[in-house]
Protein backbone atom coordinates (compact mmCIF):
# COMPACT_ATOMS: atom_id res chain seq x y z
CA UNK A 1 2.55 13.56 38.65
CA UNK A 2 1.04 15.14 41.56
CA UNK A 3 0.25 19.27 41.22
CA UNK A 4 1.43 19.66 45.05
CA UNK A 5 5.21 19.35 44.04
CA UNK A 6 4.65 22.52 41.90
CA UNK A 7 4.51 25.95 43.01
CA UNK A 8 2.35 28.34 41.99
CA UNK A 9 4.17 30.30 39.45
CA UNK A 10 5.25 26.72 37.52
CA UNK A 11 1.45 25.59 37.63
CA UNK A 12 0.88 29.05 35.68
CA UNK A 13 3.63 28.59 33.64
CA UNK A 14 2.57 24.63 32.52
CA UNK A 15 -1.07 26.29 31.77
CA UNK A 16 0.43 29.10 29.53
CA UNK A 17 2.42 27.19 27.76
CA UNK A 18 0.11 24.05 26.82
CA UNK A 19 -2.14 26.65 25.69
CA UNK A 20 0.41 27.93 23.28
CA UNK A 21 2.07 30.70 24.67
CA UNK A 22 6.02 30.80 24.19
CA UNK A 23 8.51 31.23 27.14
CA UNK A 24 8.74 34.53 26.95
CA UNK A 25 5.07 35.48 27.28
CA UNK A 26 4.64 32.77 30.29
CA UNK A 27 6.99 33.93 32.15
CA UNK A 28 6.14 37.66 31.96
CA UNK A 29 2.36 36.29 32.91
CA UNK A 30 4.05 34.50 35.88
CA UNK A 31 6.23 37.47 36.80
CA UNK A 32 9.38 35.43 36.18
CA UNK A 33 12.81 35.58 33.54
CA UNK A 34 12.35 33.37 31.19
CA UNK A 35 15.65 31.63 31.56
CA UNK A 36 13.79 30.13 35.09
CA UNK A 37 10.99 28.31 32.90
CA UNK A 38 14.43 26.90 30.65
CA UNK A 39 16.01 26.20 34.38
CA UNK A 40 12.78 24.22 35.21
CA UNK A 41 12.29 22.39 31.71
CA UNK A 42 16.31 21.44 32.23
CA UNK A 43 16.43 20.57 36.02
CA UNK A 44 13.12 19.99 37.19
CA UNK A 45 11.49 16.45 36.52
CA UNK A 46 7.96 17.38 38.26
CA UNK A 47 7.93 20.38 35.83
CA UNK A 48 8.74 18.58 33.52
CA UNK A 49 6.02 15.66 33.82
CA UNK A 50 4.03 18.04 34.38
CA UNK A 51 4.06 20.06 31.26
CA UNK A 52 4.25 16.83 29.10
CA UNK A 53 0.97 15.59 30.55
CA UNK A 54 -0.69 19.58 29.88
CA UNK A 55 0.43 19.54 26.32
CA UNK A 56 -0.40 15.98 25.36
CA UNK A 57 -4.46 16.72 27.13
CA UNK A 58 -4.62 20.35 25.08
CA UNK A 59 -3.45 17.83 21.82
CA UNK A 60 -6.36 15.57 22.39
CA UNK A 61 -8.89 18.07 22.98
CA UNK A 62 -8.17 19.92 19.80
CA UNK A 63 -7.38 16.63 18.13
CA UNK A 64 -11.23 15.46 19.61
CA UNK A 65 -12.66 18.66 18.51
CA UNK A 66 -11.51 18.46 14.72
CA UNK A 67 -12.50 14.65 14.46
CA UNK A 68 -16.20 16.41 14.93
CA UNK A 69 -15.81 18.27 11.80
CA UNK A 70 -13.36 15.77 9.49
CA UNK A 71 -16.78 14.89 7.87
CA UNK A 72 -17.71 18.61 6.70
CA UNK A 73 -13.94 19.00 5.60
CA UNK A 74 -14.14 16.06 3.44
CA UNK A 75 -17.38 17.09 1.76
CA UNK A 76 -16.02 20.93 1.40
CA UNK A 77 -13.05 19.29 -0.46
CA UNK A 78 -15.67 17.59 -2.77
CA UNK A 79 -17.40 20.31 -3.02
CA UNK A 80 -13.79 22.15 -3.92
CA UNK A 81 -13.73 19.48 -6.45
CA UNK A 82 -16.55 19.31 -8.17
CA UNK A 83 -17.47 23.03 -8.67
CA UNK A 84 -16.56 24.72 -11.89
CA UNK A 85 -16.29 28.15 -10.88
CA UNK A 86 -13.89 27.37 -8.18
CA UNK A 87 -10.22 28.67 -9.51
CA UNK A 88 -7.83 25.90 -10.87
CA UNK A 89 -5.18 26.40 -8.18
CA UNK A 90 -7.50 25.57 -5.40
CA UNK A 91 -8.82 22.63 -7.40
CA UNK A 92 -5.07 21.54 -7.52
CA UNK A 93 -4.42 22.28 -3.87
CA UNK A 94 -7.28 20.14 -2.88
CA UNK A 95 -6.55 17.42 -5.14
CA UNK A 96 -2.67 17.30 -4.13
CA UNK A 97 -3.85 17.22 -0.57
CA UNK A 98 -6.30 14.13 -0.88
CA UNK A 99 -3.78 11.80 -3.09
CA UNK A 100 -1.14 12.55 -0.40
CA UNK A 101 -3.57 11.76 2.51
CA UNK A 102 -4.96 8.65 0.25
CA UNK A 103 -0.92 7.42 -0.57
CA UNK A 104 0.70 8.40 2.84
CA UNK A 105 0.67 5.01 4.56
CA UNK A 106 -0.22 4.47 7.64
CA UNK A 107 2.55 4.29 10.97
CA UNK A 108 3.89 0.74 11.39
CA UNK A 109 2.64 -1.19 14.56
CA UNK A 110 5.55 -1.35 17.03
CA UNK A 111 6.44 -4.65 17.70
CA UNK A 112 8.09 -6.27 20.20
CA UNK A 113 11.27 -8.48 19.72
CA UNK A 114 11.46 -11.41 20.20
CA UNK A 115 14.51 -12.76 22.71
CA UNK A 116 15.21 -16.44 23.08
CA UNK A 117 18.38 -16.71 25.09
CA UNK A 118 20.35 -19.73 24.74
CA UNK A 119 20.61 -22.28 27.34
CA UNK A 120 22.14 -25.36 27.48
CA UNK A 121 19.78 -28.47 27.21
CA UNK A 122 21.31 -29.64 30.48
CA UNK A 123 20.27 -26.39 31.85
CA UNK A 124 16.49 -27.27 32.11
CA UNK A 125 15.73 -31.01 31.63
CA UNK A 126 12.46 -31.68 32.77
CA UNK A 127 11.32 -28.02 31.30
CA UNK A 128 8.00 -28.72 28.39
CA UNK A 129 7.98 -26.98 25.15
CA UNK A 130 5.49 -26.59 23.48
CA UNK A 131 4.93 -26.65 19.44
CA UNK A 132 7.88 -24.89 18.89
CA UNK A 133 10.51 -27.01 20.03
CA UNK A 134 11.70 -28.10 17.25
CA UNK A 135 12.39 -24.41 16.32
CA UNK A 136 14.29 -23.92 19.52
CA UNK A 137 16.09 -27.19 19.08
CA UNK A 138 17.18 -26.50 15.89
CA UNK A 139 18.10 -23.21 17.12
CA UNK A 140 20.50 -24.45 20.03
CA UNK A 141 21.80 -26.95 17.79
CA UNK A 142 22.87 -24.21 15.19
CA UNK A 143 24.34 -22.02 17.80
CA UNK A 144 26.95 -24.96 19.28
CA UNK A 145 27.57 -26.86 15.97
CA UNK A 146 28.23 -24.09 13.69
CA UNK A 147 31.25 -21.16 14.61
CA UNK A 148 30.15 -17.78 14.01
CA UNK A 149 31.32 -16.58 11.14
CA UNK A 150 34.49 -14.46 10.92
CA UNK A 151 34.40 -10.68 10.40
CA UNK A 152 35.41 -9.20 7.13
CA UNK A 153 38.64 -7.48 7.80
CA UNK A 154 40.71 -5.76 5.48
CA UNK A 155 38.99 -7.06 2.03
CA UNK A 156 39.94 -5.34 -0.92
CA UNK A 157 36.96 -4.10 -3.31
CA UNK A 158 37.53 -4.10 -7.42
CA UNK A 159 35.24 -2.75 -9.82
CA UNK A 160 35.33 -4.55 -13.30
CA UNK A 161 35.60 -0.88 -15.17
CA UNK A 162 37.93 1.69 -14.23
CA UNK A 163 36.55 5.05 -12.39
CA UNK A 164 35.94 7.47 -14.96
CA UNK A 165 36.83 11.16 -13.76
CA UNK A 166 34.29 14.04 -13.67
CA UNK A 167 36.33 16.07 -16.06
CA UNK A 168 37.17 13.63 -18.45
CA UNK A 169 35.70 13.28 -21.65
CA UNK A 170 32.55 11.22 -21.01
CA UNK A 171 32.42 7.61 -22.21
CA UNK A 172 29.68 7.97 -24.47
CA UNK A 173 30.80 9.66 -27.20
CA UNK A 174 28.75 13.30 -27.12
CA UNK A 175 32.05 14.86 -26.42
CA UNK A 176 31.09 16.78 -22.92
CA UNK A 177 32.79 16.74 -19.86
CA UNK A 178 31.30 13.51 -17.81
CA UNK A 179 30.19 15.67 -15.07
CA UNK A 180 28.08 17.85 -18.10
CA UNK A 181 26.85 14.67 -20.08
CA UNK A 182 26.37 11.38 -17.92
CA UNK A 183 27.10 11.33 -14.52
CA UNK A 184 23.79 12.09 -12.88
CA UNK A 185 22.21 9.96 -15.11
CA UNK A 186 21.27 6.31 -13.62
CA UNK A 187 23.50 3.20 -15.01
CA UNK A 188 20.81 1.81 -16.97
CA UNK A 189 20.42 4.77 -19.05
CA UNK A 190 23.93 5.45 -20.16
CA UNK A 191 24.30 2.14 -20.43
């Protein structure tokens, strides 16, 4: 988004606040209320380009910056670890924080859908398919000899025991109110 679309004041608003500062302290910087950087944020798309594109280059700096050090933060962690005289509790911090870095998977790839509309074969005659007509064939053919199935409307539900209420007498014999004894508990265990 081009800078010439902004004035002055929002240009030193965007830099105070991708550096951190809140609304408040921008705007008194800028010599504004702070209900005009909310007006801007709400009404004002260059502003708010703008500020998205500040914040997101300030989060790859610092993000750049630690990357640098990730090496001597691993081998302080170690050294954490590894050293007897360091007090339990920051043993166990450390420890707690690399198994939850080492089991936290990792963000799925997005992936686009796939969307095969369907045609008609007399739609496109003389179009070539490759390997996976067969697929799409089979597909079309699906679609106009099979109905879609109906919607479940209006099914009834029955469960094979009756419900058992939370104040009655539980079920298994300890003589406790069910909500005291085994309702919590899974269905394989009171079972």
């Amino acid at each position: 988004m081009s800078d010439s679309m902004l004035s002055p004041q929002q240009l030193q608003v965007i830099i105070a606040l991708s550096e951190g500062m809140n609304s408040t302290a921008a705007a008194a910087q800028a010599g504004i209320h702070r209900n005009t950087i909310a007006h801007w944020r709400r009404d004002s798309l260059p502003f708010r380009e703008s500020l998205a594109d500040a914040q997101y280059d300030r989060a790859l700096f610092f993000r750049e910056k630690v990357e640098d050090r990730i090496d001597l933060a691993y081998q302080t962690l170690d050294d954490l670890l590894t050293n007897p005289k360091t007090s339990p509790s920051v043993r166990l911090k450390a420890a707690i924080f690399i198994i939850e870095k080492a089991t936290t998977p990792p963000p799925p790839k997005q992936q686009v859908p796939l969307i095969i509309e369907k045609l008609p074969l007399s739609a496109a005659p003389h179009v070539t398919i490759d390997r996976n007509a067969q697929i799409l064939h089979n597909l079309h053919n699906d679609a106009q000899t099979e109905p879609p199935p109906e919607p479940a409307v209006n099914q009834t539900i029955r469960c094979e025991t009756p419900k058992i209420g939370r104040n009655e007498t539980c079920p298994c014999g300890s003589g406790q109110k069910h909500k005291r004894c085994c309702l919590n508990k899974p269905q394989a265990a009171v079972a």
